[in-house]
C-alpha atoms as a PDB file:
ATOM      1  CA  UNK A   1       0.000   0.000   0.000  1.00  0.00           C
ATOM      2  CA  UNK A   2       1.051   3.741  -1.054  1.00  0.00           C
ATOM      3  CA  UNK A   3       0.640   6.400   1.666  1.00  0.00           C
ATOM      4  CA  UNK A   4       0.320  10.140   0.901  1.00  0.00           C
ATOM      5  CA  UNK A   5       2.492  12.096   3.325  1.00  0.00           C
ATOM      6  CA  UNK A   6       1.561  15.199   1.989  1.00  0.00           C
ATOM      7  CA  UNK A   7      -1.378  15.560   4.245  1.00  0.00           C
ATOM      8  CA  UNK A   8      -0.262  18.113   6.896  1.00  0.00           C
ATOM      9  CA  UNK A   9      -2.910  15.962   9.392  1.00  0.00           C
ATOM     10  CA  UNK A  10      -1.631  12.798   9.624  1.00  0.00           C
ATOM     11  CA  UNK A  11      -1.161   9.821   6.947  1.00  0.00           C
ATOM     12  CA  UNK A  12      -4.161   9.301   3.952  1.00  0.00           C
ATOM     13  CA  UNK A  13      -4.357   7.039   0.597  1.00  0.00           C
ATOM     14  CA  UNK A  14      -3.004   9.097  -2.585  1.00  0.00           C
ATOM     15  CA  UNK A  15      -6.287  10.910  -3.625  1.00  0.00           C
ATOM     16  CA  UNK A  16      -7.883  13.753  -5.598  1.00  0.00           C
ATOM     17  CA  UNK A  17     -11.210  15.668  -6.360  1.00  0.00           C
ATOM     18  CA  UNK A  18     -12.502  14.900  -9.349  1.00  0.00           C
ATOM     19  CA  UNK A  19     -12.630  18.387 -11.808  1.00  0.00           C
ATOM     20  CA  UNK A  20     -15.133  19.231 -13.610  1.00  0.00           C
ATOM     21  CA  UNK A  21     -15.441  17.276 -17.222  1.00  0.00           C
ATOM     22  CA  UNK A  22     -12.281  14.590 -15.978  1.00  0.00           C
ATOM     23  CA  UNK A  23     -13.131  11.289 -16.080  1.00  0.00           C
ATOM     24  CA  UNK A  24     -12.396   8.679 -13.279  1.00  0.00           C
ATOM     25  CA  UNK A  25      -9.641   6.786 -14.928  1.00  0.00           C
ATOM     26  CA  UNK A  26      -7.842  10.241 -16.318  1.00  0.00           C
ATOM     27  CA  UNK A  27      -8.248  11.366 -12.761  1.00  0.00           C
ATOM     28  CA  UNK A  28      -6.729   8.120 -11.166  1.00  0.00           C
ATOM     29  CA  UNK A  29      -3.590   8.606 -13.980  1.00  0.00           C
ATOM     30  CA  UNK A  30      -3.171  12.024 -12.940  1.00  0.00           C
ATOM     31  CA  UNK A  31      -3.105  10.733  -8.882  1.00  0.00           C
ATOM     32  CA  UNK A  32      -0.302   8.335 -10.069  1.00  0.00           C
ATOM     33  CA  UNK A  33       1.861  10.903 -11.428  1.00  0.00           C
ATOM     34  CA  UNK A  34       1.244  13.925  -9.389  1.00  0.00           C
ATOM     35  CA  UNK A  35       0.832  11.704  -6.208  1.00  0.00           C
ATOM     36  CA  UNK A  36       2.732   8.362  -6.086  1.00  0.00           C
ATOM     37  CA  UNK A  37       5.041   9.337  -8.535  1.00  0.00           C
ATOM     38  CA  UNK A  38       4.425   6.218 -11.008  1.00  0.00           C
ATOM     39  CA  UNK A  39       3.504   6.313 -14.436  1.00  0.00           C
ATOM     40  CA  UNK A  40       0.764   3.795 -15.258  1.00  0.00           C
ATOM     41  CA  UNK A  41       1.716   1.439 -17.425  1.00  0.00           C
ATOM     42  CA  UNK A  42      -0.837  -0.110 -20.310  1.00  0.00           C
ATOM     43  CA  UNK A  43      -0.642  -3.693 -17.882  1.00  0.00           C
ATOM     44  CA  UNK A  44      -2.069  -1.511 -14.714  1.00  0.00           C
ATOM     45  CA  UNK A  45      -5.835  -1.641 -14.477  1.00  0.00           C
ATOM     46  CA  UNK A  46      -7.264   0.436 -11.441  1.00  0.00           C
ATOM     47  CA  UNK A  47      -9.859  -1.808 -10.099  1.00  0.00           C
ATOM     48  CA  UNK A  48     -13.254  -0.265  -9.034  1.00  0.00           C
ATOM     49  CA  UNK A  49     -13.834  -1.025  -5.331  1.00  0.00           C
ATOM     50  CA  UNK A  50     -16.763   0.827  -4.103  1.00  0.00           C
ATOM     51  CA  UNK A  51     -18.354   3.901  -3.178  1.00  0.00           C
ATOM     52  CA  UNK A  52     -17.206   4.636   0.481  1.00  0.00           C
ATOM     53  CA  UNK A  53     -20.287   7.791   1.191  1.00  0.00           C
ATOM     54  CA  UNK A  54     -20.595   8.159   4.632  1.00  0.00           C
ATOM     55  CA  UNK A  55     -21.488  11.435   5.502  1.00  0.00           C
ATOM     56  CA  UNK A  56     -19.287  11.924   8.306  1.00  0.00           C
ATOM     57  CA  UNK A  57     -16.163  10.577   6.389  1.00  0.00           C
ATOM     58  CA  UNK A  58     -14.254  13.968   6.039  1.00  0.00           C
ATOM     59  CA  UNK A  59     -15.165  16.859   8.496  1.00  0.00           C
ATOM     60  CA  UNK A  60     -13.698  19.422   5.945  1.00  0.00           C
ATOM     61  CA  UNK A  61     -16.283  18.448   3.453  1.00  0.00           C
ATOM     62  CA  UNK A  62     -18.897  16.332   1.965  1.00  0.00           C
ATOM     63  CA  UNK A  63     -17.378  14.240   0.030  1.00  0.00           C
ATOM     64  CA  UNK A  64     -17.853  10.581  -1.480  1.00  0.00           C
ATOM     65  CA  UNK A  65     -14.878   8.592  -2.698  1.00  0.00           C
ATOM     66  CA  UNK A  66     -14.869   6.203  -5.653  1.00  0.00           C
ATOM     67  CA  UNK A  67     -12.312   3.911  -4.165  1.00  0.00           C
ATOM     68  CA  UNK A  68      -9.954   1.962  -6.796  1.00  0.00           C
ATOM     69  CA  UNK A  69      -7.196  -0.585  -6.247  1.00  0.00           C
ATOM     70  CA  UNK A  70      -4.560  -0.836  -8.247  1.00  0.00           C
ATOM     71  CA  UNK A  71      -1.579  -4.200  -8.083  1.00  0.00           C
ATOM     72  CA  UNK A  72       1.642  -3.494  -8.819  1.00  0.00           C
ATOM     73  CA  UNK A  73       4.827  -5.094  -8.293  1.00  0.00           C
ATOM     74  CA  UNK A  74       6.789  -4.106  -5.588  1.00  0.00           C
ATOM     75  CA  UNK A  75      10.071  -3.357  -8.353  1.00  0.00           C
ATOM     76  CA  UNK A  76       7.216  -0.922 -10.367  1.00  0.00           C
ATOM     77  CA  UNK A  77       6.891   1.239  -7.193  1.00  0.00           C
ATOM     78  CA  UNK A  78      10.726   2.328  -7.041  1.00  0.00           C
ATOM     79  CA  UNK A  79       9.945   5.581  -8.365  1.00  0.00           C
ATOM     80  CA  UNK A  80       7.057   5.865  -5.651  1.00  0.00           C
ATOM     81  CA  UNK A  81       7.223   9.441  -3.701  1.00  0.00           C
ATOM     82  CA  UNK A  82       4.684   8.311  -0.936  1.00  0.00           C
ATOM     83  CA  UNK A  83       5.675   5.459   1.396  1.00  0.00           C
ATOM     84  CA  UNK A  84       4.833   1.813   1.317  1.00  0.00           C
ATOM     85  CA  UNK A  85       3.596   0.292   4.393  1.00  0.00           C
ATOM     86  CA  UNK A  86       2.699  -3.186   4.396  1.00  0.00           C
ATOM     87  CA  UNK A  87      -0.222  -4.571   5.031  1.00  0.00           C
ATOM     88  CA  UNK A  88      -1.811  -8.213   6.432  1.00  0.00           C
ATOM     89  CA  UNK A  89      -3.858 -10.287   4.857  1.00  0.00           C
ATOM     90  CA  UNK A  90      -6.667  -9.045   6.695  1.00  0.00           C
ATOM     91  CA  UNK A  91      -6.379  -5.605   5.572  1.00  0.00           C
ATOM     92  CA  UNK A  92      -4.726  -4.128   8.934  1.00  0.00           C
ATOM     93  CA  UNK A  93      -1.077  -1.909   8.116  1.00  0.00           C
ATOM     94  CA  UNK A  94       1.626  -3.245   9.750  1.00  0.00           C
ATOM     95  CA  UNK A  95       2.659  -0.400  11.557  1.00  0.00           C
ATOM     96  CA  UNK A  96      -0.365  -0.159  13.705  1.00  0.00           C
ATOM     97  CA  UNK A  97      -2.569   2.959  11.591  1.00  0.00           C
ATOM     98  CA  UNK A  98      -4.038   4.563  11.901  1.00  0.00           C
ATOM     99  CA  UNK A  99      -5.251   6.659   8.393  1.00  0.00           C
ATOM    100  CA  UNK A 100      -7.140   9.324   8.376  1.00  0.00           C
ATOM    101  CA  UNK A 101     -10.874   9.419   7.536  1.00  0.00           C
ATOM    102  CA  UNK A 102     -11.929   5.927   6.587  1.00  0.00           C
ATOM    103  CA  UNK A 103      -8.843   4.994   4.244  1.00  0.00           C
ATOM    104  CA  UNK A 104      -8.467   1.725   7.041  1.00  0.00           C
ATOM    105  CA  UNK A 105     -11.660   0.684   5.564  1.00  0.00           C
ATOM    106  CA  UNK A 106     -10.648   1.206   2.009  1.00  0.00           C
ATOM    107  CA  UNK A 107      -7.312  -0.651   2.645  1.00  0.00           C
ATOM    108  CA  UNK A 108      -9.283  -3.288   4.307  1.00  0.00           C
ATOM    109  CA  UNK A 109     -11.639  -3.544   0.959  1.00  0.00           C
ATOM    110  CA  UNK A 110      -8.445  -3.488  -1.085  1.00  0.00           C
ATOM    111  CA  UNK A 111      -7.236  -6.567   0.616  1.00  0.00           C
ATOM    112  CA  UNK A 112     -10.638  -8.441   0.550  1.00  0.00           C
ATOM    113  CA  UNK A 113     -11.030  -7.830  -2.947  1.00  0.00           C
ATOM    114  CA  UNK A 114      -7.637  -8.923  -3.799  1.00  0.00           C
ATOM    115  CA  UNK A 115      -7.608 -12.503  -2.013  1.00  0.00           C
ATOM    116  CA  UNK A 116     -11.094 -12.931  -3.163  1.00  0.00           C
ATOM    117  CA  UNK A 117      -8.976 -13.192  -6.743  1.00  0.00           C
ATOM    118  CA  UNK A 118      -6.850 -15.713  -5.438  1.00  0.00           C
ATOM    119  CA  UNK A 119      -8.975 -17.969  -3.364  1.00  0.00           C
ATOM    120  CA  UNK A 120     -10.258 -21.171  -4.219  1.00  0.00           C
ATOM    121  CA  UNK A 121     -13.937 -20.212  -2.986  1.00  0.00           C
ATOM    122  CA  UNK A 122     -15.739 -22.560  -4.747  1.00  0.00           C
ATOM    123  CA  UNK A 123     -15.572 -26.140  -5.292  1.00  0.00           C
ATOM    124  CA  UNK A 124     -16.405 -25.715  -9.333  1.00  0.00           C
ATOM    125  CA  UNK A 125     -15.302 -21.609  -9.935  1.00  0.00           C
ATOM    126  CA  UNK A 126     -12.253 -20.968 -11.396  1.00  0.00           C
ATOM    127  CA  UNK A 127      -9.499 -19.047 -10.220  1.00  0.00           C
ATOM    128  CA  UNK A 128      -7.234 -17.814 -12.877  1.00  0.00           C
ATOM    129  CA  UNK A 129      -3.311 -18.404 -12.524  1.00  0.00           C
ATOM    130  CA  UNK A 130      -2.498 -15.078 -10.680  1.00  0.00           C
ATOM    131  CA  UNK A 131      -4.641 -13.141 -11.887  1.00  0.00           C
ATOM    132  CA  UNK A 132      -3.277  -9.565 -11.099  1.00  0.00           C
ATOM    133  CA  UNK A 133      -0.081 -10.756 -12.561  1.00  0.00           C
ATOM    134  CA  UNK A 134       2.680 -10.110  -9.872  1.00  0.00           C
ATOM    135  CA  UNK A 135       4.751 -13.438 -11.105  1.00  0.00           C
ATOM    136  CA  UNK A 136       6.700 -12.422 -14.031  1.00  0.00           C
ATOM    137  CA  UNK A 137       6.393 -15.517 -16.862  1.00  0.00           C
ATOM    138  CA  UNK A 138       7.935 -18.329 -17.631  1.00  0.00           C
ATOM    139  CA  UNK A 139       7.265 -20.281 -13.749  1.00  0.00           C
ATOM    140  CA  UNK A 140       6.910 -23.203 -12.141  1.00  0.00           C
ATOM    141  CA  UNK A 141       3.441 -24.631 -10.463  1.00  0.00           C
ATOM    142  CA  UNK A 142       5.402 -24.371  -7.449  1.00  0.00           C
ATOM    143  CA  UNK A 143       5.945 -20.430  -7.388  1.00  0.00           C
ATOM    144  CA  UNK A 144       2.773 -20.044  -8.697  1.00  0.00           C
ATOM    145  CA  UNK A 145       1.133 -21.943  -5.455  1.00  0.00           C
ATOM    146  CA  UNK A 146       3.751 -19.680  -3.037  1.00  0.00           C
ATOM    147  CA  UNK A 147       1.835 -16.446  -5.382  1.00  0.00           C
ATOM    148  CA  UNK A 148      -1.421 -17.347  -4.233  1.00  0.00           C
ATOM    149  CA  UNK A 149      -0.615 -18.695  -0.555  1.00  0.00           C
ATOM    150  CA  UNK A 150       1.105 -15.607  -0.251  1.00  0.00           C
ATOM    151  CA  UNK A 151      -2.040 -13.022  -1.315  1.00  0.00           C
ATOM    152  CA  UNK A 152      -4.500 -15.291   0.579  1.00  0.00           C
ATOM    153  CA  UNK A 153      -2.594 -15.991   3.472  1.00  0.00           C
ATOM    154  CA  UNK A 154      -2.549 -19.857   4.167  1.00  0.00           C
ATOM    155  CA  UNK A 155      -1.338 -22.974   2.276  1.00  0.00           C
ATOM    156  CA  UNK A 156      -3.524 -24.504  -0.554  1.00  0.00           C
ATOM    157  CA  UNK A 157      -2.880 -28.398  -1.330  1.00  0.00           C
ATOM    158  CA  UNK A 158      -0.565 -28.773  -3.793  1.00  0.00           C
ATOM    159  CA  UNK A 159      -2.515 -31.503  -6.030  1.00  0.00           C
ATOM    160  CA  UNK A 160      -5.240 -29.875  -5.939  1.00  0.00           C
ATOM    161  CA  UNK A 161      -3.701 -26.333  -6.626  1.00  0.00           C
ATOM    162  CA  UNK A 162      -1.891 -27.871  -9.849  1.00  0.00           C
ATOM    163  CA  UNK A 163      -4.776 -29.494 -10.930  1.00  0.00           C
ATOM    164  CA  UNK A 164      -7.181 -26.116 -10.904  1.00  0.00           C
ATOM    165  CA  UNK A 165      -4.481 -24.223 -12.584  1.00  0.00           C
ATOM    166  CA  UNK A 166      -3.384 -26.506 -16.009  1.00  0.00           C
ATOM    167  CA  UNK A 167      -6.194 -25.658 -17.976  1.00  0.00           C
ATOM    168  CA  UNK A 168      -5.110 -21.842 -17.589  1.00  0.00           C
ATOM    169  CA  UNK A 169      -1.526 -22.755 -18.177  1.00  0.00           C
ATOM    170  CA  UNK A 170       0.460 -24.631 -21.013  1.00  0.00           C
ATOM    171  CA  UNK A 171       4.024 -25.623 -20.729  1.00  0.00           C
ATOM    172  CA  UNK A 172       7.092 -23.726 -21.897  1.00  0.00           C
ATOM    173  CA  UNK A 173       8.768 -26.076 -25.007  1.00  0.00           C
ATOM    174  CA  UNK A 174      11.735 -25.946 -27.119  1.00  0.00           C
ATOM    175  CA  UNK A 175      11.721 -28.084 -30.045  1.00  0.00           C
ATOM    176  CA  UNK A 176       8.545 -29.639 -28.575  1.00  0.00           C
ATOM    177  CA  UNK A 177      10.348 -30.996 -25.332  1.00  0.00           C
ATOM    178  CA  UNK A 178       9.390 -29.383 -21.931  1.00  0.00           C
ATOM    179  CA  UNK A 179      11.889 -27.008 -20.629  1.00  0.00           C
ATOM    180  CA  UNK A 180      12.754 -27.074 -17.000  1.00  0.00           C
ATOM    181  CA  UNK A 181      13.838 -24.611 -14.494  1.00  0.00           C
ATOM    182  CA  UNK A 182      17.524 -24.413 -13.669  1.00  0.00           C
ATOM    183  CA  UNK A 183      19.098 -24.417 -10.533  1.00  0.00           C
ATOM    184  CA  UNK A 184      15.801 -25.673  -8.367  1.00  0.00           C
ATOM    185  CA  UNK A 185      16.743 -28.460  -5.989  1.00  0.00           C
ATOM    186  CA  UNK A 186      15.047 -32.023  -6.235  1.00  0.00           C
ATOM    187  CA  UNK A 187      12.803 -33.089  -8.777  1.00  0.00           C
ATOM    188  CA  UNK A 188      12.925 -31.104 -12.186  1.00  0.00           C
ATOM    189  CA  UNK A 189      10.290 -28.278 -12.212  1.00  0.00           C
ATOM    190  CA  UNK A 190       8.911 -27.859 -15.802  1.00  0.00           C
ATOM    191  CA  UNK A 191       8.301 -24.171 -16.614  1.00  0.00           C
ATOM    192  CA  UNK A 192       4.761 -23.304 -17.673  1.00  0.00           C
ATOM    193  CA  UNK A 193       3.241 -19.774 -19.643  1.00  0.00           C
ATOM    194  CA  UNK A 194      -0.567 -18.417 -19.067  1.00  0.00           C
ATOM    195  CA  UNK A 195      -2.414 -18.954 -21.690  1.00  0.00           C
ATOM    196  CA  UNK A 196      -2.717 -15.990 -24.069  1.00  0.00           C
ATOM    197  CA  UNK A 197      -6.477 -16.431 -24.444  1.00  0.00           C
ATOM    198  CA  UNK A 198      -7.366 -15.859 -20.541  1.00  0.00           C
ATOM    199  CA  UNK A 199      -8.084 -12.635 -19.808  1.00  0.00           C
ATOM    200  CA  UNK A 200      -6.816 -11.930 -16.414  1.00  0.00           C
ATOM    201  CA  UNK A 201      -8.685  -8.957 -15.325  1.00  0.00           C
ATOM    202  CA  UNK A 202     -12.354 -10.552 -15.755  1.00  0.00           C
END
């Protein structure tokens, strides 16, 4: 998570007010760059979270939030201006908080919404092969499991794992043979791609 420092009250999310005739993804560019200090690549999608309207949210003002999340990987954020403060993975920073206004809550959503991605919620649903696309390709099953156990929080059974992930993976060939990772202790790890036709952001 990116914190804004520039508050003079205490420590907020990287915001702005929307201006007149700017839309909401222009405006969430223009937070990146003025803000965080990131340009926004064409592989970063701000995800909509949700409205966050309480009334009493900001004593300056009335004002409603259209809270996005956006994942990034950590190498991405070097540039970053604001400070990045871990979180758990139920939403809580790691140094202790707290934000100001309700940005704990919006954090909190962030987080939900993320290991909702990565979860294996239902028996028959499908859960796409790291789906916000912080493992860079070509990888193992293996890293791919630590990926997810590491978003949701808790181990996942690795049979199971590999066998809900193949059919949104295909292996890595040269000259039609397999190729294998180098340098990974015990059995040979065969190195796999996502498939090109699964969209990840759906």
């Amino acid at each position: 998570m990116v914190q804004d420092r520039t508050d003079p009250d205490g420590q907020a999310l990287p915001g702005a007010f929307l201006r007149e005739r700017a839309t909401v993804a222009a405006s969430v560019a223009d937070v990146f760059r003025r803000k965080v200090g990131v340009e926004p690549s064409r592989d970063v999608h701000p995800r909509l979270l949700r409205l966050f309207d309480d009334p009493d949210r900001d004593s300056r003002t009335w004002a409603i939030s259209a809270a996005h999340a956006v994942s990034m990987r950590e190498g991405d954020l070097e540039s970053a201006t604001g400070t990045l403060v871990p979180v758990d993975v139920d939403g809580r920073l790691a140094d202790g908080g707290p934000l100001l206004f309700d940005h704990d809550a919006i954090v909190s959503a962030a987080v939900r919404n993320l290991r909702e991605r990565y979860e294996f919620r239902h028996r028959y649903a499908d859960t796409l092969p790291d789906p916000d696309g912080f493992l860079a390709e070509p990888f193992t099953l293996y890293q791919l499991r630590k990926v997810h156990e590491a978003v949701i929080g808790g181990a996942l059974h690795k049979d199971n794992f590999n066998r809900r992930m193949k059919p949104f993976v295909e292996p890595v060939l040269r000259d039609g043979e397999p190729v294998f990772a180098e340098g990974v202790r015990g059995r040979p790890a065969g190195l796999y791609h996502r498939l090109s036709n699964v969209d990840r952001w759906e």
